[in-house]
Protein backbone atom coordinates (compact mmCIF):
# COMPACT_ATOMS: atom_id res chain seq x y z
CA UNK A 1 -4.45 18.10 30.01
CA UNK A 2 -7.79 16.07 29.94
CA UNK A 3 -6.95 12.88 31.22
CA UNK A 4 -3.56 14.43 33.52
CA UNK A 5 -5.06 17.73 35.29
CA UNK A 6 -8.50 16.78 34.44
CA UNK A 7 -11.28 14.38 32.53
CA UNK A 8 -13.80 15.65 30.44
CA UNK A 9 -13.80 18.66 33.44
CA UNK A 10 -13.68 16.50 35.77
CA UNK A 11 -10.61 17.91 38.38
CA UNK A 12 -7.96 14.93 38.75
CA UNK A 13 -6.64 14.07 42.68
CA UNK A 14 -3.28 16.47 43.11
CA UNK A 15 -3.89 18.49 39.71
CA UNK A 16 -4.58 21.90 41.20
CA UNK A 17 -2.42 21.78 44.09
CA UNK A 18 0.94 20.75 41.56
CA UNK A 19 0.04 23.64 39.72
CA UNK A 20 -0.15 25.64 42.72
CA UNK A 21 3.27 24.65 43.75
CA UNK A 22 4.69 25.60 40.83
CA UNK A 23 3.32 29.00 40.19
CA UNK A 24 3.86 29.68 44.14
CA UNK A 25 7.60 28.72 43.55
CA UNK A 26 7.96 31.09 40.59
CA UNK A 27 9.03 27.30 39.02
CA UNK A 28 9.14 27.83 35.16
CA UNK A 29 6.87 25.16 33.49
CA UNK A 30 5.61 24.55 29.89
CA UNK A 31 2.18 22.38 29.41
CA UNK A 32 2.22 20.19 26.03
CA UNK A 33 -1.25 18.90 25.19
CA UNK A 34 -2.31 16.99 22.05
CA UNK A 35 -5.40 19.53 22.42
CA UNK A 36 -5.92 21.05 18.73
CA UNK A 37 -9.73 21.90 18.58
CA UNK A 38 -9.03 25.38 20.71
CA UNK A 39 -6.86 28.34 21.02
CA UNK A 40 -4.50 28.95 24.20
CA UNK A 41 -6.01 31.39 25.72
CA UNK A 42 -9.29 29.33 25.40
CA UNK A 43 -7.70 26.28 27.01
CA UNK A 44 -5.74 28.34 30.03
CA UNK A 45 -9.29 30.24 31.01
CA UNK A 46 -10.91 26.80 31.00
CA UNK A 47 -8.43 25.01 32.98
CA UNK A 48 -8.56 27.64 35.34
CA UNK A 49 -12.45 27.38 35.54
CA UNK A 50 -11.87 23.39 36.50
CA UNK A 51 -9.10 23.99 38.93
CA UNK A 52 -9.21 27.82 40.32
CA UNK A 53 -5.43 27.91 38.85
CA UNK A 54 -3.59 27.42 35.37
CA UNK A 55 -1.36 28.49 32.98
CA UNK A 56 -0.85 31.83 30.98
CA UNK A 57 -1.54 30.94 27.56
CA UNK A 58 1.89 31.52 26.88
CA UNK A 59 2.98 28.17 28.97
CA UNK A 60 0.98 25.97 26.75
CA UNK A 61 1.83 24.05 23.61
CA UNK A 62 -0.65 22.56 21.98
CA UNK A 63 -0.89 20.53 18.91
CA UNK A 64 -2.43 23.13 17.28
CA UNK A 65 0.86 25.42 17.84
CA UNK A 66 3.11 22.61 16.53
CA UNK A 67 1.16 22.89 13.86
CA UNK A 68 1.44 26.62 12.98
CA UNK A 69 5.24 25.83 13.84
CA UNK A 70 5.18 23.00 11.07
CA UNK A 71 3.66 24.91 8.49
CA UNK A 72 6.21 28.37 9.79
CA UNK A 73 9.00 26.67 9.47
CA UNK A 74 8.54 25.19 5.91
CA UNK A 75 7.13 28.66 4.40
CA UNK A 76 10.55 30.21 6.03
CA UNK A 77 12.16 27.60 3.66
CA UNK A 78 10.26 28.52 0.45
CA UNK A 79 7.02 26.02 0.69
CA UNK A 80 4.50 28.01 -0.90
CA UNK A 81 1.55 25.62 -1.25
CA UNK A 82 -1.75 26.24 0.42
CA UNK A 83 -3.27 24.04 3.01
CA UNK A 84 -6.81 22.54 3.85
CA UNK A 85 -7.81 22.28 7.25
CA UNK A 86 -10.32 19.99 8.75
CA UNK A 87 -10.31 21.21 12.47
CA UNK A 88 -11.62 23.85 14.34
CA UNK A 89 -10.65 26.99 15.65
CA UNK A 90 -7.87 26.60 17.92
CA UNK A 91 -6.18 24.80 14.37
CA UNK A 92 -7.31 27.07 12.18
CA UNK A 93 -6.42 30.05 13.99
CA UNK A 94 -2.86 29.18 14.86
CA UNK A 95 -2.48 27.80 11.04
CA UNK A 96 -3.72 31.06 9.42
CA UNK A 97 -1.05 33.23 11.60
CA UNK A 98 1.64 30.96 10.61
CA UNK A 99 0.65 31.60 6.73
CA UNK A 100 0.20 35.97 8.01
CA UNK A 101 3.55 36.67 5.60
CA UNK A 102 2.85 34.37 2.69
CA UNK A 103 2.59 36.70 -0.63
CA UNK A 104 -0.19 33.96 -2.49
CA UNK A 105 -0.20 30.46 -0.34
CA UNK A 106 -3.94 30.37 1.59
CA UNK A 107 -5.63 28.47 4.20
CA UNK A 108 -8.59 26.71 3.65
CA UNK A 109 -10.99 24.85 5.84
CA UNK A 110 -14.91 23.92 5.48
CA UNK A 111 -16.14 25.64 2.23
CA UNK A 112 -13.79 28.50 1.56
CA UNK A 113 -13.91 28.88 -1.87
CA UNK A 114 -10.68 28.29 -3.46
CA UNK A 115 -9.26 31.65 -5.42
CA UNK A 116 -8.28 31.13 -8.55
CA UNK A 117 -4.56 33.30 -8.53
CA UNK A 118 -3.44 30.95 -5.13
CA UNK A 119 -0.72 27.76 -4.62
CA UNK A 120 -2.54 24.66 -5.39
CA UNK A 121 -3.51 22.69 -2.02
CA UNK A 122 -0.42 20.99 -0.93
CA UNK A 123 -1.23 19.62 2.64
CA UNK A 124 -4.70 18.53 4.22
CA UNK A 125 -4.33 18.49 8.11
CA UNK A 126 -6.46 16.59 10.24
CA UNK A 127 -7.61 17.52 13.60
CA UNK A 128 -10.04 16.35 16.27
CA UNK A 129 -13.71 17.70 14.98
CA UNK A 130 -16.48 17.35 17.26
CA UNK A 131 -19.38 18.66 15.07
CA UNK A 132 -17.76 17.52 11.89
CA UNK A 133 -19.62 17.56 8.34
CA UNK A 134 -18.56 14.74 5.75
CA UNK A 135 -18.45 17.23 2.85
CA UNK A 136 -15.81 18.76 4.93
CA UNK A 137 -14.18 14.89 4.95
CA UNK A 138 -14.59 14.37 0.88
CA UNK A 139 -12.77 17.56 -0.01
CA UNK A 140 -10.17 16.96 2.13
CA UNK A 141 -10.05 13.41 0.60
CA UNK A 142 -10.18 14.55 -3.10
CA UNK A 143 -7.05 17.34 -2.36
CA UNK A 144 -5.39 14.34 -0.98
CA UNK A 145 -6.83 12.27 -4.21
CA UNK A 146 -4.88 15.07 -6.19
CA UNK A 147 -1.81 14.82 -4.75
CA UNK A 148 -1.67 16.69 -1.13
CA UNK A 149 0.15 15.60 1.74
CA UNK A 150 -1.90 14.39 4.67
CA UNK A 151 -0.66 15.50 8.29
CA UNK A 152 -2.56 14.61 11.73
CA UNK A 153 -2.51 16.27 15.27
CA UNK A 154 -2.77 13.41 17.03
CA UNK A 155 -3.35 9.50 16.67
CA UNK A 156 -6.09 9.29 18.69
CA UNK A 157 -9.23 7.20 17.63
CA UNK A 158 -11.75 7.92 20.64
CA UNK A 159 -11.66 9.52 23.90
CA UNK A 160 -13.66 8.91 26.95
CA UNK A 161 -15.56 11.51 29.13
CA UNK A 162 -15.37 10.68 33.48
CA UNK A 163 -18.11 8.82 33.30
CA UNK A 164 -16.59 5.99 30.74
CA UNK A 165 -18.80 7.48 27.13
CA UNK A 166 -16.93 7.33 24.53
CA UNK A 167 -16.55 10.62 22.35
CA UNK A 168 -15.74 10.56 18.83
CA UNK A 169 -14.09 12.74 16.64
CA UNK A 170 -10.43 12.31 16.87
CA UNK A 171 -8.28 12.33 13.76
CA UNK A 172 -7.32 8.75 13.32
CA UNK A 173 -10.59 7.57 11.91
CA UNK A 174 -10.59 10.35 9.39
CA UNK A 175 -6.60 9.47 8.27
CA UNK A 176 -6.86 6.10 8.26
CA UNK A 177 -10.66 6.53 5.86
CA UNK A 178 -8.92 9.01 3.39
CA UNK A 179 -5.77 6.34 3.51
CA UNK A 180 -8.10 3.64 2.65
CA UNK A 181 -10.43 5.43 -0.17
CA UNK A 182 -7.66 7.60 -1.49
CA UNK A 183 -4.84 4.42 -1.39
CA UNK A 184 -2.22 6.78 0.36
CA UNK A 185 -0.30 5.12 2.96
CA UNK A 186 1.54 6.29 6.16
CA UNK A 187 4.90 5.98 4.72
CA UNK A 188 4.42 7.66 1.63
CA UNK A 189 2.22 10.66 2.04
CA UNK A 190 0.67 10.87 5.92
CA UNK A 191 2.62 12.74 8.05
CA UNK A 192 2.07 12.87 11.99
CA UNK A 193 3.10 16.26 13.50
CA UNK A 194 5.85 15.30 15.51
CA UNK A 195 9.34 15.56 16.69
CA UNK A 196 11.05 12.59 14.10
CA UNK A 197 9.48 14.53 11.42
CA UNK A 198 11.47 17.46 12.41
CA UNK A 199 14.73 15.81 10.86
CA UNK A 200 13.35 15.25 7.54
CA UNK A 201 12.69 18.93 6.57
C-alpha cells in the first residue's frame, strides 16, 4: 500500500485509476500489505480518503491478519500458550479474535496484568509501533528471556515519508535488540510471519 498506491498519503501516478479499473470490471482482487499497526476497515476508509476509491475491508490482507491466521491455526492444533503483543491496534485486535475460543490462553500487550490461572507467555510478536514505550520493549524481552518464541510482521528497519524523512518504528530494530540482549537467534527462536513458516507447523 504505502509506497505502491501511495507514500506517506501521498497518491502514487496510476494508483487510483488501476483501482478504478478493477472495481469498474467487477475484476476480483485481493490487496496484501505488510501494514500491521491498523485494522482493515481502518486502512480501506483511509485509502479511499487518498484516492476517492479502495477496497472493502474484506479485499485486504494485512500482516496483522496473517497474524491472527498464525496464531488460529496453531490454537486449532492444541497450542494453548498465551501471547504478548508489542503493536498496536490493528495487531492486537485481529490477535485477540483469533484467541475468541481459547478456554485459558490470553493476549497481552502494554501492561495487562498477567492473571494468575492463564498459559504461561509462549510467543512475543513484534509489530511496527509508532509511539512505542521501552517498558513495553523490556517485558517483551524478559518473556522472550524466559523462554517465548519471538515472531515479527515484517523486516522492515525504517520507512520514509514523500518527502525523503525517515520514520522509525518498524519491527526489525526491536527483534534484532531483544536477539542481541536476550542471545536468541533467528534460527532458533525468531520466527518471521510468513509463507515458509507455514510448512513447519
Amino acid at each position: 500500500m504505502d509506497g505502491v498506491l501511495h507514500r506517506t498519503g501521498q497518491p502514487i501516478d496510476g494508483a487510483a485509476d488501476f483501482l478504478h479499473h478493477l472495481r469498474n470490471s467487477k475484476q476480483p482482487f485481493i490487496l496484501l500489505t505488510n501494514e500491521c499497526r491498523y485494522t482493515n476497515q481502518y486502512l480501506a476508509d483511509h485509502l479511499k480518503d487518498i484516492l476517492g476509491v479502495g477496497p472493502n475491508p474484506d479485499e485486504i490482507y494485512s500482516a496483522a491478519n496473517s497474524a491472527r491466521d498464525f496464531f488460529a491455526r496453531l490454537l486449532r492444533h492444541g497450542f494453548d500458550g498465551s501471547v504478548y503483543i508489542v503493536g498496536e491496534e490493528g495487531l492486537i485486535e485481529n490477535i485477540q479474535s483469533a484467541y475468541k475460543k481459547a478456554k485459558k490462553a490470553k493476549v497481552y500487550s502494554k501492561n495487562d496484568e498477567i492473571d494468575d490461572d492463564a498459559p504461561l507467555v509462549n510467543y512475543v510478536v513484534i509489530g511496527s509501533v509508532h509511539e512505542e514505550n521501552t517498558r513495553y520493549s523490556e517485558r517483551a524481552a524478559e518473556f522472550v528471556r524466559q523462554g517465548a518464541r519471538l515472531v515479527y510482521t515484517c523486516p522492515d528497519w525504517f520507512d520514509r515519508s514523500h518527502d525523503g524523512k525517515l520514520a522509525f518504528g518498524m519491527p526489525m530494530p526491536l527483534v534484532q535488540l531483544i536477539q542481541k540482549t536476550v542471545g536468541c537467534g533467528a534460527d532458533r527462536k525468531s520466527t518471521r510471519l510468513n509463507s515458509s513458516h507455514w510448512n513447519n507447523l
